[in-house]
C-alpha atoms as a PDB file:
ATOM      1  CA  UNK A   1      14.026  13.244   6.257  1.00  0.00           C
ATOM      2  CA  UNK A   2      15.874  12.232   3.332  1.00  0.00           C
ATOM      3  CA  UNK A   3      17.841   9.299   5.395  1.00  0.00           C
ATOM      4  CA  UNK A   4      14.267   7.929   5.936  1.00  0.00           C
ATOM      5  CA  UNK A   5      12.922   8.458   2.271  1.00  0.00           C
ATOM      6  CA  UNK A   6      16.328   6.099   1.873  1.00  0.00           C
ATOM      7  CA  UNK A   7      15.641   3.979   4.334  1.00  0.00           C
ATOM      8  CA  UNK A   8      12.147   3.190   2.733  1.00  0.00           C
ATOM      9  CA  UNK A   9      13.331   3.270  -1.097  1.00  0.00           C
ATOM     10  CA  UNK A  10      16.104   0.281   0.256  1.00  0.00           C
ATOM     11  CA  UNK A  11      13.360  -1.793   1.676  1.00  0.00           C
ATOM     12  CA  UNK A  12      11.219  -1.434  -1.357  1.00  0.00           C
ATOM     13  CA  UNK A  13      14.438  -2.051  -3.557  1.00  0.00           C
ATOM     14  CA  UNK A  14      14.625  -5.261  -1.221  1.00  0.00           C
ATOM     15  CA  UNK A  15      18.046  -3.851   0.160  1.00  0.00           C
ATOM     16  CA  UNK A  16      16.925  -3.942   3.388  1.00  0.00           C
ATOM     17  CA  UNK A  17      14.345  -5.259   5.733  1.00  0.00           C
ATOM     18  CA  UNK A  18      11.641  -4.301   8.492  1.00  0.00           C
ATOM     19  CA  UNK A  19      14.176  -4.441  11.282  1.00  0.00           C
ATOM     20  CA  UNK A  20      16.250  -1.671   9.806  1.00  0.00           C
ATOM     21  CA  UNK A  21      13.918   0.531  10.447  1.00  0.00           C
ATOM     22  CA  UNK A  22      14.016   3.198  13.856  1.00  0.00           C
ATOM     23  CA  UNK A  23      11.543   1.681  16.849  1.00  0.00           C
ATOM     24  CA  UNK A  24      10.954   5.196  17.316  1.00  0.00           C
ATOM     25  CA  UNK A  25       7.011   6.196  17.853  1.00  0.00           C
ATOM     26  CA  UNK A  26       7.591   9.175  15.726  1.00  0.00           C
ATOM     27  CA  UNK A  27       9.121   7.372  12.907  1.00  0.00           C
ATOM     28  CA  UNK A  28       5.628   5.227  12.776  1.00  0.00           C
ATOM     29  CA  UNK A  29       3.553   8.353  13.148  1.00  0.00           C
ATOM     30  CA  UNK A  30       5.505   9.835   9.832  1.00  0.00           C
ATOM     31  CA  UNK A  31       4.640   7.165   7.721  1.00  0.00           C
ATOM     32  CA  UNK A  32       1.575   6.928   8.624  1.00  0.00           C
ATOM     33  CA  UNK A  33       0.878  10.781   8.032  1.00  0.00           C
ATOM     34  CA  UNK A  34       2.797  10.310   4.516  1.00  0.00           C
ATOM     35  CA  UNK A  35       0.391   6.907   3.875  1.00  0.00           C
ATOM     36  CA  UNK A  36      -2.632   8.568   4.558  1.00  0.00           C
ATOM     37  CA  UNK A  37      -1.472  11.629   2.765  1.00  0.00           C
ATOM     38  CA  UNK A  38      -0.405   9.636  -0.248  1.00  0.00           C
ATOM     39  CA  UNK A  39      -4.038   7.082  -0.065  1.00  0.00           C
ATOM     40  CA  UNK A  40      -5.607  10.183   0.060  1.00  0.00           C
ATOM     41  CA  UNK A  41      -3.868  12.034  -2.829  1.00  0.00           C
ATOM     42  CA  UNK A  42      -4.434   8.451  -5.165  1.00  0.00           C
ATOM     43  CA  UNK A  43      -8.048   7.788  -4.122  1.00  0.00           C
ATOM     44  CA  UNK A  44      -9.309  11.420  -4.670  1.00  0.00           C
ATOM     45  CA  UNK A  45      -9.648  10.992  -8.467  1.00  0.00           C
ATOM     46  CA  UNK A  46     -12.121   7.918  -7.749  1.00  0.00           C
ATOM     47  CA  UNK A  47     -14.364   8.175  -4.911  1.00  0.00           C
ATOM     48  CA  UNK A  48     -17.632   9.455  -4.412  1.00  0.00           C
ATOM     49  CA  UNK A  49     -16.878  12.290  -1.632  1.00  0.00           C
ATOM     50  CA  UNK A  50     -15.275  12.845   1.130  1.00  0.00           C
ATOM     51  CA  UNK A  51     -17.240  10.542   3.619  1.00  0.00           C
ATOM     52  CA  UNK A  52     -16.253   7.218   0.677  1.00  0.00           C
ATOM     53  CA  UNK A  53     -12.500   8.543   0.676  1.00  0.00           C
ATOM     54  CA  UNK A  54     -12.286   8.983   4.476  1.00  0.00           C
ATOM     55  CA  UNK A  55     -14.377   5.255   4.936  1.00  0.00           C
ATOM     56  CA  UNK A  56     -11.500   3.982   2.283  1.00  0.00           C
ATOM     57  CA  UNK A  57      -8.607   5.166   4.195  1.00  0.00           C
ATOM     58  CA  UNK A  58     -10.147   4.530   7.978  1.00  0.00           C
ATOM     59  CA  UNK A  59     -10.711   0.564   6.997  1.00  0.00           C
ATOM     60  CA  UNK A  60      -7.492   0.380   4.603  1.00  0.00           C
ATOM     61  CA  UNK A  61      -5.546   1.391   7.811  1.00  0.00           C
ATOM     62  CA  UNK A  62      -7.415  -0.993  10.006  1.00  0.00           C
ATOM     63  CA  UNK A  63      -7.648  -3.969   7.884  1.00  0.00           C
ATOM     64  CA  UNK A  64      -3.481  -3.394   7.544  1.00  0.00           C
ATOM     65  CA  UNK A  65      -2.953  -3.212  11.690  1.00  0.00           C
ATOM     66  CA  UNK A  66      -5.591  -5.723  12.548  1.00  0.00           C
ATOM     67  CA  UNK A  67      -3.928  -8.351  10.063  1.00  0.00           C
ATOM     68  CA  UNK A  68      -0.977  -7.916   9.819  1.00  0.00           C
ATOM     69  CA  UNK A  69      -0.295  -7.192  13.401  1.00  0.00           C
ATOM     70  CA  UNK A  70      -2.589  -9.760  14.281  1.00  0.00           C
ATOM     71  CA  UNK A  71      -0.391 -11.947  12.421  1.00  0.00           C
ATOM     72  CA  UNK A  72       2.773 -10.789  13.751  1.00  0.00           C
ATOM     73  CA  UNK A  73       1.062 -11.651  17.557  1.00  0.00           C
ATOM     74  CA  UNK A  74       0.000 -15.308  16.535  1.00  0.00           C
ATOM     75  CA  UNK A  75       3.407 -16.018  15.327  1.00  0.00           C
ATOM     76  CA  UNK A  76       4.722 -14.551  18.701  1.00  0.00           C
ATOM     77  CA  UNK A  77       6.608 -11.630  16.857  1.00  0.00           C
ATOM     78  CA  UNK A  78       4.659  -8.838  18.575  1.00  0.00           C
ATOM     79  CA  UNK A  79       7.519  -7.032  19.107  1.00  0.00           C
ATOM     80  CA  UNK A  80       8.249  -6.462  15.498  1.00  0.00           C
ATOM     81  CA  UNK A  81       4.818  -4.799  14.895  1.00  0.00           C
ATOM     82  CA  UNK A  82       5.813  -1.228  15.447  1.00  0.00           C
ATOM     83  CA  UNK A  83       8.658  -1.874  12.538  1.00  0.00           C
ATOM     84  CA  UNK A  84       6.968  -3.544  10.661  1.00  0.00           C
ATOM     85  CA  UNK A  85       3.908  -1.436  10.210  1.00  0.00           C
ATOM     86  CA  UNK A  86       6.443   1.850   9.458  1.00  0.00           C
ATOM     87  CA  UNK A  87       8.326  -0.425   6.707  1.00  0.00           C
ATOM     88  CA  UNK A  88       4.614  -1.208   5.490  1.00  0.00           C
ATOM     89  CA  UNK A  89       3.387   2.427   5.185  1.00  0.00           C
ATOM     90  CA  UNK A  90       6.553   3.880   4.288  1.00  0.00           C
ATOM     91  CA  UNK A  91       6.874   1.468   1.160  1.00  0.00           C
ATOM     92  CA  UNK A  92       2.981   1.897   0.677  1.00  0.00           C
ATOM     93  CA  UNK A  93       3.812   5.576   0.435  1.00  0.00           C
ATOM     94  CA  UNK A  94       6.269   5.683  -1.921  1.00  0.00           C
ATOM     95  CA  UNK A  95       4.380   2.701  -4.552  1.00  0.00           C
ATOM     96  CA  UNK A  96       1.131   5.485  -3.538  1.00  0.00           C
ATOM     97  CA  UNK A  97       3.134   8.323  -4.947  1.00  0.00           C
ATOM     98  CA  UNK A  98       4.727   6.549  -7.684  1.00  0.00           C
ATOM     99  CA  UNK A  99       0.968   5.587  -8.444  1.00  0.00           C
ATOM    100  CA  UNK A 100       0.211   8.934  -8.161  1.00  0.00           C
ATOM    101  CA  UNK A 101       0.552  10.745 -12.177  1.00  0.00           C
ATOM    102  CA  UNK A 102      -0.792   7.064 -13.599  1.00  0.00           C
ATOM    103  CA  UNK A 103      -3.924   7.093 -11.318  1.00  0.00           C
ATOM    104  CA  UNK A 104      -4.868  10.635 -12.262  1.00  0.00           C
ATOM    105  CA  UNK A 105      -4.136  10.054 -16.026  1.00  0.00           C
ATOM    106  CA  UNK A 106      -6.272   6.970 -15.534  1.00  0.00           C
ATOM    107  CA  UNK A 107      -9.232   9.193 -13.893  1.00  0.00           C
ATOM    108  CA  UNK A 108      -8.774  11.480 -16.734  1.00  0.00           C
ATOM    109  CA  UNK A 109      -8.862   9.204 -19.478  1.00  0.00           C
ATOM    110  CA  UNK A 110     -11.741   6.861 -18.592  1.00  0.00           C
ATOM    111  CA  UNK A 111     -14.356   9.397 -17.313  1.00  0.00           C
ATOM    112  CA  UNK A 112     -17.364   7.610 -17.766  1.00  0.00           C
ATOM    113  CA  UNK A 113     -15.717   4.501 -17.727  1.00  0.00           C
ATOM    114  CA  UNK A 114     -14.370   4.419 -21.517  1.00  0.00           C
ATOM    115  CA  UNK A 115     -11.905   5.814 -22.669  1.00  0.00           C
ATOM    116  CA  UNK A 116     -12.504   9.457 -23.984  1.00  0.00           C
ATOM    117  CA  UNK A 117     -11.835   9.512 -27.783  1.00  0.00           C
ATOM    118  CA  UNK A 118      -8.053  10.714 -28.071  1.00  0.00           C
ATOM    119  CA  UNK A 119      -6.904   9.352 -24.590  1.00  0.00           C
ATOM    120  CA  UNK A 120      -7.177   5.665 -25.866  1.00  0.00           C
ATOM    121  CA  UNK A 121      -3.322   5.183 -24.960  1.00  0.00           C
ATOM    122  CA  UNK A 122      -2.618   7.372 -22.005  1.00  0.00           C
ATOM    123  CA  UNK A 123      -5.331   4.684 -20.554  1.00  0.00           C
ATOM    124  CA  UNK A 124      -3.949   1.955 -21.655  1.00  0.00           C
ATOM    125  CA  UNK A 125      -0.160   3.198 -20.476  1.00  0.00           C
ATOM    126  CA  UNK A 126      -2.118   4.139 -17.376  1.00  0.00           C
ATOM    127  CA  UNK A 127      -3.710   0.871 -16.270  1.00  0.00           C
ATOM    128  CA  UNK A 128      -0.209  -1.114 -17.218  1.00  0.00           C
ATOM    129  CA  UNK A 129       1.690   0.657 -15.212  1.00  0.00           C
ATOM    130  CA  UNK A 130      -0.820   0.504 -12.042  1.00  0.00           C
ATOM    131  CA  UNK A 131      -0.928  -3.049 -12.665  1.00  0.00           C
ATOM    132  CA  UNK A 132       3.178  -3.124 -12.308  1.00  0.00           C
ATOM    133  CA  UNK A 133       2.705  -0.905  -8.893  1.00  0.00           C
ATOM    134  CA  UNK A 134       0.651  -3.554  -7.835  1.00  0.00           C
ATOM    135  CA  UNK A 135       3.004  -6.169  -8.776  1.00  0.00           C
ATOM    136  CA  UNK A 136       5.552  -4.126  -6.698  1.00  0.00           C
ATOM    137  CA  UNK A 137       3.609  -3.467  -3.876  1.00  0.00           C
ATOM    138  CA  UNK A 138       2.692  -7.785  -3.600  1.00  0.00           C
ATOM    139  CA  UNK A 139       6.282  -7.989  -3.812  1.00  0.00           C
ATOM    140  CA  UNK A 140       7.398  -5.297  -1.045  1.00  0.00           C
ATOM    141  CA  UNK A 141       4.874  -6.607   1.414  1.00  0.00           C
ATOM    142  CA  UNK A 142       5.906  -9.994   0.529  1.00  0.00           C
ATOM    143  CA  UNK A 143       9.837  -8.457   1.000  1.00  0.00           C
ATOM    144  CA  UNK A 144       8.763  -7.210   4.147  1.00  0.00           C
ATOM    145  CA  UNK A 145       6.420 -10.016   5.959  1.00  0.00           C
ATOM    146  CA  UNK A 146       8.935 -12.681   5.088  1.00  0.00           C
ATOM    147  CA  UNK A 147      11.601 -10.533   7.561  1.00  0.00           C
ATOM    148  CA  UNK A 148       8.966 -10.004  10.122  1.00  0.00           C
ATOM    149  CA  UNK A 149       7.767 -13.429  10.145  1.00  0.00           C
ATOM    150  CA  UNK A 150      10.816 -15.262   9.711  1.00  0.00           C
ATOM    151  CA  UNK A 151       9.463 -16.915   6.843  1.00  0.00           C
ATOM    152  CA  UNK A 152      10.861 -17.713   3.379  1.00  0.00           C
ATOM    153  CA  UNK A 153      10.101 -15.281   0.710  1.00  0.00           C
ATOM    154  CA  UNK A 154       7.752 -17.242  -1.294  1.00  0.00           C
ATOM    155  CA  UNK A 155       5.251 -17.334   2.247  1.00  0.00           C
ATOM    156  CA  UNK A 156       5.751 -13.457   2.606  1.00  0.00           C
ATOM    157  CA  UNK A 157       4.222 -13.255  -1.033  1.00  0.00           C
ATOM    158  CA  UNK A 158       1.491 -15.423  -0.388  1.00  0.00           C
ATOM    159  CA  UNK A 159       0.588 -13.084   2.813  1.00  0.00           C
ATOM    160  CA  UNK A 160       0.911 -10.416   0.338  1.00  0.00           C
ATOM    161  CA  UNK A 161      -1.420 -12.147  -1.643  1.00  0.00           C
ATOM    162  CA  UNK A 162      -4.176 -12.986   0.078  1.00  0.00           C
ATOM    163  CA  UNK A 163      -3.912 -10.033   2.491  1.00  0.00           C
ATOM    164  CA  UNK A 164      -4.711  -8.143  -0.848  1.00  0.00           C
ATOM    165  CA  UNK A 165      -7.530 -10.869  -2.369  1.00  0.00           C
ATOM    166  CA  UNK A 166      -9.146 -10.232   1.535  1.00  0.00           C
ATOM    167  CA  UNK A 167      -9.197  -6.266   1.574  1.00  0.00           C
ATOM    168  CA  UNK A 168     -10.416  -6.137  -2.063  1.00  0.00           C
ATOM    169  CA  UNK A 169     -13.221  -8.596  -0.524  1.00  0.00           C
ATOM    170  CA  UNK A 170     -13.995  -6.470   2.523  1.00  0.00           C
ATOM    171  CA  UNK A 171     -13.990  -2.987   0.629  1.00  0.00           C
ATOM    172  CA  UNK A 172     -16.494  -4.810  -1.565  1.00  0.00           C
ATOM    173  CA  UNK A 173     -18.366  -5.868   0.813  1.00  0.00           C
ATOM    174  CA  UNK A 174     -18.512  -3.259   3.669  1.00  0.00           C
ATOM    175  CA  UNK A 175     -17.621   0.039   0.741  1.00  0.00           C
ATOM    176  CA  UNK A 176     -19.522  -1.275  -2.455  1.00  0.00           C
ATOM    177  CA  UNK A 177     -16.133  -0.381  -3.909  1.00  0.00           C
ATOM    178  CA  UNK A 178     -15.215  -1.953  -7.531  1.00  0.00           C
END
């Protein structure tokens, strides 16, 4: 397992790309357990139940197969989706459980949506450092689509980009999520 965790931590790091990972089925079915596991673990604090956290993660996983293997068949790279989808949920596991202590500090400190009196700069240390994770993760997915598509890396960001500005849409849309 730890070879893997590796594996993942080097694409993230931008050490390595999409094709180094396994075509193995399992090795897709493990980072997709540890995605979901990780969404789950980082969404918990904010949803509504278990029916909104379960909607999240069921159109998170399907907006992120439909694009960007969608994508990867338009640009005639099919073959790369089984790679590429296990580079994207393994790095989306790891930024999830990095995530993970500022999300729950977040949750903590803005019950109510203010800070509560006291926790005025765990928020604020909180919502920086989420930001930065999302910086990363743009960056990672940009790492990794510009391998997959054969593109330069300033294209893989843009997919990045508005493969994020079109989820945020849809979840807004389809979840009534802020």
């Amino acid at each position: 397992m730890q070879p893997l965790v590796r594996l993942f931590i080097d694409i993230a790091l931008h050490r390595k790309g999409p094709q180094d990972v396994p075509t193995a089925g399992a090795i897709l079915g493990l980072t997709l357990l540890a995605y979901i596991a990780m969404g789950a673990a980082t969404l918990w604090p904010s949803v509504a139940g278990m029916n909104m956290l379960v909607g999240q993660l069921a159109l998170d996983l399907l907006l992120t197969v439909l694009i960007f293997g969608g994508l990867l068949a338009l640009t005639g790279k099919a073959g790369r989706v089984r790679q590429t989808l296990a580079a994207l949920f393994g790095t989306g596991a790891l930024l999830s459980a990095l995530a993970l202590p500022f999300v729950w500090v977040a949750a903590r400190a803005l019950a109510d949506g203010a800070p509560t009196p006291g926790m005025e700069g765990p928020a604020l240390l909180s919502t920086m450092a989420l930001f930065l994770v999302l910086l990363a993760s743009l960056l990672v997915t940009g790492h990794i689509m510009r391998h997959a598509l054969d593109w330069s890396y300033s294209a893989g960001i843009l997919t990045a980009v508005v493969y994020f500005a079109a989820s945020v849409g849809i979840f807004r849309r389809f979840l009534a999520v802020e």
